[in-house]
C-alpha atoms as a PDB file:
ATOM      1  CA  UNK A   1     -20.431  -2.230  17.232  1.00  0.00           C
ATOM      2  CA  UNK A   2     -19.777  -4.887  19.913  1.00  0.00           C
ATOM      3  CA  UNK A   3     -17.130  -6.432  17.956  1.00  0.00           C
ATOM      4  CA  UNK A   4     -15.635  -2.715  17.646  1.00  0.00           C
ATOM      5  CA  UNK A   5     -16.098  -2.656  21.454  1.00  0.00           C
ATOM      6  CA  UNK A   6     -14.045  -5.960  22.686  1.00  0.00           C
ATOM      7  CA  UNK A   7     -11.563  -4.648  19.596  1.00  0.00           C
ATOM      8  CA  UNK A   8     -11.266  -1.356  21.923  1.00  0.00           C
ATOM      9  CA  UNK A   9     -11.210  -3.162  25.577  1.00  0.00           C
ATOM     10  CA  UNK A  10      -8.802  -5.949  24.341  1.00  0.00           C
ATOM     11  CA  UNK A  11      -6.306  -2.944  23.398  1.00  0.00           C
ATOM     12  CA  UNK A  12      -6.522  -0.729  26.155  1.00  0.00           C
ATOM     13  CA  UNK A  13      -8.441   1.641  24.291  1.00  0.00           C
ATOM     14  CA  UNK A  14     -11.092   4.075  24.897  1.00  0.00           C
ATOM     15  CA  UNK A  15     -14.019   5.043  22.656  1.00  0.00           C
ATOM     16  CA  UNK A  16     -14.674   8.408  23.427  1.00  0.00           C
ATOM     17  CA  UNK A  17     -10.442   9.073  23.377  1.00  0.00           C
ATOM     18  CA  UNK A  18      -9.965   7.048  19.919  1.00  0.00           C
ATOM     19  CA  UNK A  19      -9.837   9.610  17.690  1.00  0.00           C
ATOM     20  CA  UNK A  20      -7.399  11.871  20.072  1.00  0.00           C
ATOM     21  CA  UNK A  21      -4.603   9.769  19.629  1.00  0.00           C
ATOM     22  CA  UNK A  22      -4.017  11.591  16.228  1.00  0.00           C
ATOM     23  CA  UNK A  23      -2.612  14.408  14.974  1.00  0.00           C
ATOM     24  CA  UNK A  24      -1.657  17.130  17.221  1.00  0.00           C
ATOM     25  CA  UNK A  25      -2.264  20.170  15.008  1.00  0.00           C
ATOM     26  CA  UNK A  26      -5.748  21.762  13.723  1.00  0.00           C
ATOM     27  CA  UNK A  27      -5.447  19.933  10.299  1.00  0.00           C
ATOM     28  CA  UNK A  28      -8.171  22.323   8.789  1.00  0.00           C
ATOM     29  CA  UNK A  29      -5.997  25.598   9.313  1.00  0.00           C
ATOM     30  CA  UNK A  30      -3.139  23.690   7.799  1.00  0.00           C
ATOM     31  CA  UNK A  31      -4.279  22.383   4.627  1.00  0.00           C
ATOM     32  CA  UNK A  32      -6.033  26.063   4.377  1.00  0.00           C
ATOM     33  CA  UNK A  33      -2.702  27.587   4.498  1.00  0.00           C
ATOM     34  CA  UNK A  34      -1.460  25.387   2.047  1.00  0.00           C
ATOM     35  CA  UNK A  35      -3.722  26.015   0.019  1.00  0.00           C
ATOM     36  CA  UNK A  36      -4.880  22.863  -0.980  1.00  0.00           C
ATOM     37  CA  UNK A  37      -7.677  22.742  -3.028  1.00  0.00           C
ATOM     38  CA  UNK A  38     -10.774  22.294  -1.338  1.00  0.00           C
ATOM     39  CA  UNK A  39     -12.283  20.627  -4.529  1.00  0.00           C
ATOM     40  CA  UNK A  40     -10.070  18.024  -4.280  1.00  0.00           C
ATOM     41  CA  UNK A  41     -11.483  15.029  -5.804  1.00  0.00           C
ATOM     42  CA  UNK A  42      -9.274  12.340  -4.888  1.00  0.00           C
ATOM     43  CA  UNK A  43      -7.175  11.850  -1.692  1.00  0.00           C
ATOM     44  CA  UNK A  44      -5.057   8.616  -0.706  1.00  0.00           C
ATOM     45  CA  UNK A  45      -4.516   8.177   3.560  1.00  0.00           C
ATOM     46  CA  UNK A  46      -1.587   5.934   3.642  1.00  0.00           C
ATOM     47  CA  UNK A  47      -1.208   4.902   6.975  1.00  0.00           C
ATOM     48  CA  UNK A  48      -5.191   5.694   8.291  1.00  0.00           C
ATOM     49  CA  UNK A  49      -4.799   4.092  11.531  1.00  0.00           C
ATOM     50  CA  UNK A  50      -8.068   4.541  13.250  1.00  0.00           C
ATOM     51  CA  UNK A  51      -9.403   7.225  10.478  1.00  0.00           C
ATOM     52  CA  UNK A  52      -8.445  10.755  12.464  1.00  0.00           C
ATOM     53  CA  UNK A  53      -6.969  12.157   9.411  1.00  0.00           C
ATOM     54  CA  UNK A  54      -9.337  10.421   7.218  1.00  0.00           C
ATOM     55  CA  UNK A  55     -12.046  12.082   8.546  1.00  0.00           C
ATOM     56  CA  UNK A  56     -10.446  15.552   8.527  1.00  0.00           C
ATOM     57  CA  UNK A  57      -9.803  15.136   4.857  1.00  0.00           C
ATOM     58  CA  UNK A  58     -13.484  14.231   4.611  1.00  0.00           C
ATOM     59  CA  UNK A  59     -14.874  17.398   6.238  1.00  0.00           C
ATOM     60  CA  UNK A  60     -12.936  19.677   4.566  1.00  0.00           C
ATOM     61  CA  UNK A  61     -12.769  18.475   1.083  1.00  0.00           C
ATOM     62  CA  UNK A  62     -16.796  17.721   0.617  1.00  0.00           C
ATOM     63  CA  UNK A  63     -16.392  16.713  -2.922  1.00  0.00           C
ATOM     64  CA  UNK A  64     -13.493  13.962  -2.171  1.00  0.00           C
ATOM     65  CA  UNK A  65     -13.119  10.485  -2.242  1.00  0.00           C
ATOM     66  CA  UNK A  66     -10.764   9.278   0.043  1.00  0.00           C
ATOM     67  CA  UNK A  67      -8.783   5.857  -0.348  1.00  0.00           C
ATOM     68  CA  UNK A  68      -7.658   5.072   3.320  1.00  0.00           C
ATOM     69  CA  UNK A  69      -4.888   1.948   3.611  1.00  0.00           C
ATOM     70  CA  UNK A  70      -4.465   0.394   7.421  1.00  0.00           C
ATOM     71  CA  UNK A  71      -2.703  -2.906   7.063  1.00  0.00           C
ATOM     72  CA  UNK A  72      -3.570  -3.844  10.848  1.00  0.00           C
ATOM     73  CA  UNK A  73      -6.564  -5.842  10.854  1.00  0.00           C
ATOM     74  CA  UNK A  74      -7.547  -4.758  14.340  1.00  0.00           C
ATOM     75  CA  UNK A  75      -6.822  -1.126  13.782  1.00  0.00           C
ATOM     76  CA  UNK A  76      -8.377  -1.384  10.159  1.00  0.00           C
ATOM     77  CA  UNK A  77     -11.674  -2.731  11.794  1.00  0.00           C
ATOM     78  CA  UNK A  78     -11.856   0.614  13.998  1.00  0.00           C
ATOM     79  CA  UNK A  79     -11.290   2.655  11.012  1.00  0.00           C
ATOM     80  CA  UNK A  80     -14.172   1.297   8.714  1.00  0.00           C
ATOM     81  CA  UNK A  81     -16.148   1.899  12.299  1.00  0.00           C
ATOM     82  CA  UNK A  82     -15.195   5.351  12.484  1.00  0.00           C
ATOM     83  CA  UNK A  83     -16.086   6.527   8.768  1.00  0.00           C
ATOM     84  CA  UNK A  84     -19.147   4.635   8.940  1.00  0.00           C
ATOM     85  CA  UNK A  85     -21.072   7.743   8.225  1.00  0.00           C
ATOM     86  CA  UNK A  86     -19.060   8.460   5.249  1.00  0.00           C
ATOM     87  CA  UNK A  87     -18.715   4.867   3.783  1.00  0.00           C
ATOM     88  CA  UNK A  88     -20.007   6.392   0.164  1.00  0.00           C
ATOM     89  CA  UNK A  89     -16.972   8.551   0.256  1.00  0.00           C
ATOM     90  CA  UNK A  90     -14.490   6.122   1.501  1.00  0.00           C
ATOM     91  CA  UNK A  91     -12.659   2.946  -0.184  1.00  0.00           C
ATOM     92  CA  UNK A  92     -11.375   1.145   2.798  1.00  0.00           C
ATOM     93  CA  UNK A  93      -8.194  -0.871   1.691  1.00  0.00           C
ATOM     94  CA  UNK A  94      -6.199  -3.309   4.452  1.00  0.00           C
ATOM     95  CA  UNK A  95      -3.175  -2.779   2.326  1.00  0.00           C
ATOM     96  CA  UNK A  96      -0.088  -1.189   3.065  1.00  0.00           C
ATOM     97  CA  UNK A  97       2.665   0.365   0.916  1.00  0.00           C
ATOM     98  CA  UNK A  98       6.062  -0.733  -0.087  1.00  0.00           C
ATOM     99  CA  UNK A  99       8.662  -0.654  -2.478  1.00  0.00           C
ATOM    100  CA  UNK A 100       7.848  -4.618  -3.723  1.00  0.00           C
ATOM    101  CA  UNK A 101       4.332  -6.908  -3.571  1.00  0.00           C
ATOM    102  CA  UNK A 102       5.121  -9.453  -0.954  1.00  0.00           C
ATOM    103  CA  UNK A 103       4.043 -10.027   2.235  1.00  0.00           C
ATOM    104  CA  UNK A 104       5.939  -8.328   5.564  1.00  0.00           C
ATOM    105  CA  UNK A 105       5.979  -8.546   9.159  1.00  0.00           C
ATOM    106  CA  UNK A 106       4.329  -5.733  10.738  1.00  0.00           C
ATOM    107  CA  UNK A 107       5.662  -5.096  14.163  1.00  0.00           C
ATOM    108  CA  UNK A 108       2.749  -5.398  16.975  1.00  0.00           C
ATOM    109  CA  UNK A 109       3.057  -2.453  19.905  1.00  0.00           C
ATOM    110  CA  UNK A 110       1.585  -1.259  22.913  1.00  0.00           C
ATOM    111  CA  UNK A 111       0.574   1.789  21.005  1.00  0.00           C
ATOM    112  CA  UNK A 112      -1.080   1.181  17.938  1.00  0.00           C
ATOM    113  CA  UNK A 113       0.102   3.985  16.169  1.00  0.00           C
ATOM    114  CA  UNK A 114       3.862   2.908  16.307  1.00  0.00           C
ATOM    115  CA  UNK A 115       3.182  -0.206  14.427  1.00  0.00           C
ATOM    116  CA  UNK A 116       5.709  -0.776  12.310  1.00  0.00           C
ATOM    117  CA  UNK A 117       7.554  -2.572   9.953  1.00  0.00           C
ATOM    118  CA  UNK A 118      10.608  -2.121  10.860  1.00  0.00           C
ATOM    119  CA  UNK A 119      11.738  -2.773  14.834  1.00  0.00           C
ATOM    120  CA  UNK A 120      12.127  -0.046  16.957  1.00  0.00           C
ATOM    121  CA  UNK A 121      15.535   1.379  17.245  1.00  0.00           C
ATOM    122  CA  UNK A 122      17.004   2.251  20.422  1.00  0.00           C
ATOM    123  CA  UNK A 123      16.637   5.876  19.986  1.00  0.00           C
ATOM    124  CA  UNK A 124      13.105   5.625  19.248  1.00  0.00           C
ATOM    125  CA  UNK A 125      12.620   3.242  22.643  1.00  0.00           C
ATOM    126  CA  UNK A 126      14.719   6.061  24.464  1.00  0.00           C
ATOM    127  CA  UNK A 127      12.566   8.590  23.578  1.00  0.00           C
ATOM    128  CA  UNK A 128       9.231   6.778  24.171  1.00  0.00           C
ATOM    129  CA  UNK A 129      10.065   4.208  26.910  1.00  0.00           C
ATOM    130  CA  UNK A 130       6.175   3.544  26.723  1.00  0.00           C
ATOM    131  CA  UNK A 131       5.950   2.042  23.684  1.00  0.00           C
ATOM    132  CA  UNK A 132       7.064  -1.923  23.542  1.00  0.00           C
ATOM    133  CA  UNK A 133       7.095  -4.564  20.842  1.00  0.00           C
ATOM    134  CA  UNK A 134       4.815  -7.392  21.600  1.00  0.00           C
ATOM    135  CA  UNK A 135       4.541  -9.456  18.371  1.00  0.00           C
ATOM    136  CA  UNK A 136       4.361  -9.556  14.202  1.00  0.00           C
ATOM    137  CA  UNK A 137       1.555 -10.170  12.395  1.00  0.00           C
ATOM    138  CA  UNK A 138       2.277 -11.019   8.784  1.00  0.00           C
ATOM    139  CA  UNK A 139       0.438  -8.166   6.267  1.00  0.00           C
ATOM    140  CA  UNK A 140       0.205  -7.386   2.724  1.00  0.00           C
ATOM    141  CA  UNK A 141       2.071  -4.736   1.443  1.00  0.00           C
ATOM    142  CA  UNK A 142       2.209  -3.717  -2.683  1.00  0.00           C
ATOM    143  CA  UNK A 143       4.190  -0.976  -4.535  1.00  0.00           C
ATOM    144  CA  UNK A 144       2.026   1.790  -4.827  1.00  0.00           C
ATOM    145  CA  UNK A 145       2.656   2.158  -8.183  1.00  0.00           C
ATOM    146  CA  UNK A 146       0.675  -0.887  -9.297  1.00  0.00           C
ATOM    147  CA  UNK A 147      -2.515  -0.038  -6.945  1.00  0.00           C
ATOM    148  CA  UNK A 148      -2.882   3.030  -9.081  1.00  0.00           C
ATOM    149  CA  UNK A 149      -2.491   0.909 -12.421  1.00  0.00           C
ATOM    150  CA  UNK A 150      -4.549  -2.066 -11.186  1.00  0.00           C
ATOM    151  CA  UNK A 151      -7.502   0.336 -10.033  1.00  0.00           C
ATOM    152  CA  UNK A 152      -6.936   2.828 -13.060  1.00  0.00           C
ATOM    153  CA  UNK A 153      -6.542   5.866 -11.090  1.00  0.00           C
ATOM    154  CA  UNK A 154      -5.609   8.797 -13.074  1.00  0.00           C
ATOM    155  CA  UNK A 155      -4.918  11.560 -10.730  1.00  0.00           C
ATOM    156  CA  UNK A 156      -4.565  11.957  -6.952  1.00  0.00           C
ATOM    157  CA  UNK A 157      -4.509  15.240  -5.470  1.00  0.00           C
ATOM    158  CA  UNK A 158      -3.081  14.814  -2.029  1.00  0.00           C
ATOM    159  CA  UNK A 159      -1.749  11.443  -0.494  1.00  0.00           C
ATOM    160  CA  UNK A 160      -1.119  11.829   2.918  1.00  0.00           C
ATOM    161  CA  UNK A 161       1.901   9.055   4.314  1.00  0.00           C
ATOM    162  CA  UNK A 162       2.262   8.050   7.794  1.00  0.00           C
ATOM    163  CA  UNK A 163       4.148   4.918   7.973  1.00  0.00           C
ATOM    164  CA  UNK A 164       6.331   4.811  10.768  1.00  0.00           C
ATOM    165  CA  UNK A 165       9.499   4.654   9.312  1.00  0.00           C
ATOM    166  CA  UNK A 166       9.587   3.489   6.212  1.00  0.00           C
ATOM    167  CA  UNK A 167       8.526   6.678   3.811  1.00  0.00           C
ATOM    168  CA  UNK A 168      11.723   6.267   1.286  1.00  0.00           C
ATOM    169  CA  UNK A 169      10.137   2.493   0.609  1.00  0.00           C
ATOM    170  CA  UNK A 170       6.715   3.679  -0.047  1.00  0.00           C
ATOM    171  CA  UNK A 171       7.649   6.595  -1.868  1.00  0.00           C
ATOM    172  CA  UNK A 172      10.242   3.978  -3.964  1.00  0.00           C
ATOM    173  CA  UNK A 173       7.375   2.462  -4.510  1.00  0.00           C
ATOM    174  CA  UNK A 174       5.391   5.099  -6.442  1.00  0.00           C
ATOM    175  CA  UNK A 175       7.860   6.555  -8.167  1.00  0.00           C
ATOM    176  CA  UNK A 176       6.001   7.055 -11.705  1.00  0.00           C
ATOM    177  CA  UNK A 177       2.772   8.215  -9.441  1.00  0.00           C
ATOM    178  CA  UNK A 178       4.122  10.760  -7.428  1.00  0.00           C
ATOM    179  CA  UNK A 179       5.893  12.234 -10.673  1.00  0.00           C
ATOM    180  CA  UNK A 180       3.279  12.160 -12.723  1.00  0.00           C
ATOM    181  CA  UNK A 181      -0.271  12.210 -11.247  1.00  0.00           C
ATOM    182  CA  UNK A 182      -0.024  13.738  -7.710  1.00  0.00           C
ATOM    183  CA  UNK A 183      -0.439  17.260  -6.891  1.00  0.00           C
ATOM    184  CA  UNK A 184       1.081  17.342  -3.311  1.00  0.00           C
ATOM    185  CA  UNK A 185       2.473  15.331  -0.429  1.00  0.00           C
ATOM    186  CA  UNK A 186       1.471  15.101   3.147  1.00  0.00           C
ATOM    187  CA  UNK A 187       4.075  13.013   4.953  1.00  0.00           C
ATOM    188  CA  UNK A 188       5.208  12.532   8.407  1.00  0.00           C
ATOM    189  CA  UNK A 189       9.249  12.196   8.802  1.00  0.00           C
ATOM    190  CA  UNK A 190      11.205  10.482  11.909  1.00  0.00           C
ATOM    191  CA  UNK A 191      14.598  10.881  12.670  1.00  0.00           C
ATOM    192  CA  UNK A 192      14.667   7.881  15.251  1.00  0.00           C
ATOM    193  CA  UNK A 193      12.969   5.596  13.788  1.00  0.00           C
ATOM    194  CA  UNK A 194      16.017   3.963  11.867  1.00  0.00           C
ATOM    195  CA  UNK A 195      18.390   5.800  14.540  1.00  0.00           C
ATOM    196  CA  UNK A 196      19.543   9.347  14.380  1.00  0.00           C
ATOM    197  CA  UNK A 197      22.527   8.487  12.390  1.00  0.00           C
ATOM    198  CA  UNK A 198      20.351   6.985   9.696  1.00  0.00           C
ATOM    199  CA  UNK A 199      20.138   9.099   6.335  1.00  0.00           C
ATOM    200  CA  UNK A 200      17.021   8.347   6.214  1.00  0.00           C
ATOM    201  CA  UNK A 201      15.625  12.290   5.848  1.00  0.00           C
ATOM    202  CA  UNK A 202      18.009  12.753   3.416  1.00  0.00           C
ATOM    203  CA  UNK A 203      16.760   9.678   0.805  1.00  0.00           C
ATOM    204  CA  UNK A 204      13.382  11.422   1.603  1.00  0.00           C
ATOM    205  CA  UNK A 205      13.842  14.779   0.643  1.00  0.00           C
ATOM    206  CA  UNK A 206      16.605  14.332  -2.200  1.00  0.00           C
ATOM    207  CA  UNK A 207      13.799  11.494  -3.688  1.00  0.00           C
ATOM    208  CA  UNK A 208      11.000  14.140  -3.463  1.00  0.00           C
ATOM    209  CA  UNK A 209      13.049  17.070  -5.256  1.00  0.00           C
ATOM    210  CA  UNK A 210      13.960  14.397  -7.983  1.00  0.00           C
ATOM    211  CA  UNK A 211      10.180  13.971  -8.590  1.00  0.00           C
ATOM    212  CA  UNK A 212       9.310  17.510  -8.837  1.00  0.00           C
ATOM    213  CA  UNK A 213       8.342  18.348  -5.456  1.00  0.00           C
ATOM    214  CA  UNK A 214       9.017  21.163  -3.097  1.00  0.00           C
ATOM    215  CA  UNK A 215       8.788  21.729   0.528  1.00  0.00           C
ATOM    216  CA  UNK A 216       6.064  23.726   1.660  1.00  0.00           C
ATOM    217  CA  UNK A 217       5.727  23.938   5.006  1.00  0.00           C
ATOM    218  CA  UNK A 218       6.645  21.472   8.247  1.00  0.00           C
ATOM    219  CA  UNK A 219       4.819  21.491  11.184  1.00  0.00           C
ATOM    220  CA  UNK A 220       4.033  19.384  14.360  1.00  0.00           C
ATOM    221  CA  UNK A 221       7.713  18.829  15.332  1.00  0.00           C
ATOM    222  CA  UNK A 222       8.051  16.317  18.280  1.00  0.00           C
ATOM    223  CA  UNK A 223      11.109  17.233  20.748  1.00  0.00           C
ATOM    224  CA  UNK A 224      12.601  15.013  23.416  1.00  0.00           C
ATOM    225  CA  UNK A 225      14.031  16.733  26.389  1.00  0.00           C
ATOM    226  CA  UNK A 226      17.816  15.478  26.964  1.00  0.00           C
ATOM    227  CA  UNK A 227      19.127  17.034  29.968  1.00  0.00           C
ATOM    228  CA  UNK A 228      18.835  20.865  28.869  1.00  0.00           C
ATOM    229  CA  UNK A 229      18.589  20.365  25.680  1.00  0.00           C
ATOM    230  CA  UNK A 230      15.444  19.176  23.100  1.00  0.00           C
ATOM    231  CA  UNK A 231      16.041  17.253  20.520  1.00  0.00           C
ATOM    232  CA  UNK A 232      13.777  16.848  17.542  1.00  0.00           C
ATOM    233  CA  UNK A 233      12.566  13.265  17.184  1.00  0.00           C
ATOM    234  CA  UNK A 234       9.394  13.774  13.999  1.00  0.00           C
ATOM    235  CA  UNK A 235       7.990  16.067  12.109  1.00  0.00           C
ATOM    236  CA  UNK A 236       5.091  16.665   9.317  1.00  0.00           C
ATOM    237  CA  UNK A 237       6.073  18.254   5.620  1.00  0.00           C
ATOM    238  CA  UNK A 238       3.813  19.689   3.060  1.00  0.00           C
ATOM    239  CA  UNK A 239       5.130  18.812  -0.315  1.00  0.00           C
ATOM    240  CA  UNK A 240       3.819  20.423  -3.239  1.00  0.00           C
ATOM    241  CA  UNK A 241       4.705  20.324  -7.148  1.00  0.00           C
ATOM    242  CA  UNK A 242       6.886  22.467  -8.777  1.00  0.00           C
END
């Protein structure tokens, strides 16, 4: 707990407001109207961050067991704090995904849910002038692909991506997964994080299709007001199988 506490101080963060930094959107209601299957047994949180979604998953799939990756050590020590209750139910991994096993340079912010791997692009700084790059920190990253063969996982029924940026390299990754032993795809999609000119929503999209999946439902678009008119900076997709 105290080392969870100076983890929290040193990074501007406060206990009780931790687990607000997440997801906008009453999760419950959405995976309900997906119709996700509350019997889910297994669930992979790629990109857990600080274990909001993680514990959502947790409370509303009671039979589950989730497999949360946070690369971040710092961010990864607040999430094995915050499903402490749950620890039965929940292999921690500091791990992230990628399309190659090699080791990257995760790029350090003032908010510690825009870590990323890639730098930010000048239309994601215009559109959060808050946010600012303050140093790498070298991680481990694996395709995901051979975590499911090296741990002999033979079915996932939701996997849940939040990587800030780079979704076409994790899904590259996990090609033969995805196609053959997940059910459906919770992902998070920016336009700005590569700049708005980037195809990168396209690679998404036309890579999921290819694998058998089909859009379900989007929700929690984020706008940016330019002048008088909003512009649509990220959004969350439902993917399910065909």
């Amino acid at each position: 707990m105290i080392r969870t506490l100076k983890l929290l101080i040193k990074d501007n963060l406060i206990i009780s407001k931790i687990l607000k930094l997440g997801k906008k959107s009453d999760l419950k209601s959405i995976f309900k109207k997906a119709d996700l299957n509350k019997n889910s047994r297994v669930i992979f949180d790629v990109g857990a961050n600080v274990g909001s979604v993680t514990l959502d998953f947790l409370k509303y799939f009671p039979k589950s067991i989730i497999w949360a990756f946070e690369p971040f050590p710092k961010t990864f020590e607040i999430l094995k704090w915050n499903i402490r209750r749950y620890k039965e139910r929940v292999n921690l991994n500091k791990l992230g995904f990628f399309n190659e096993n090699t080791k990257k340079e995760l790029n350090i912010t003032t908010y510690h849910p825009a870590h990323s791997l890639i730098p930010l692009h000048k239309d994601f700084k215009n559109s959060f002038h808050f946010i600012q790059e303050v140093r790498t920190q070298e991680i481990s990253v694996m395709k995901l692909d051979d975590f499911v063969k090296k741990n002999n996982i033979k079915h996932i029924n939701i996997i849940k991506i939040d990587v800030e940026g780079v979704e076409y390299e994790v899904l590259e990754g996990g090609q033969d997964t995805l196609k053959n032993k997940v059910d459906s795809i919770i992902i998070e999609i920016s336009l700005i994080r590569k700049g708005r000119k980037s195809d990168n929503l396209i690679r998404v999209f036309d890579f999921l299709y290819k694998t058998g999946f089909y859009l379900f439902d989007i929700y929690n678009l984020t706008k940016k007001t330019h002048g008088n008119t909003e512009i649509l900076n990220e959004f969350d997709c439902i993917f399910k199988k065909m």
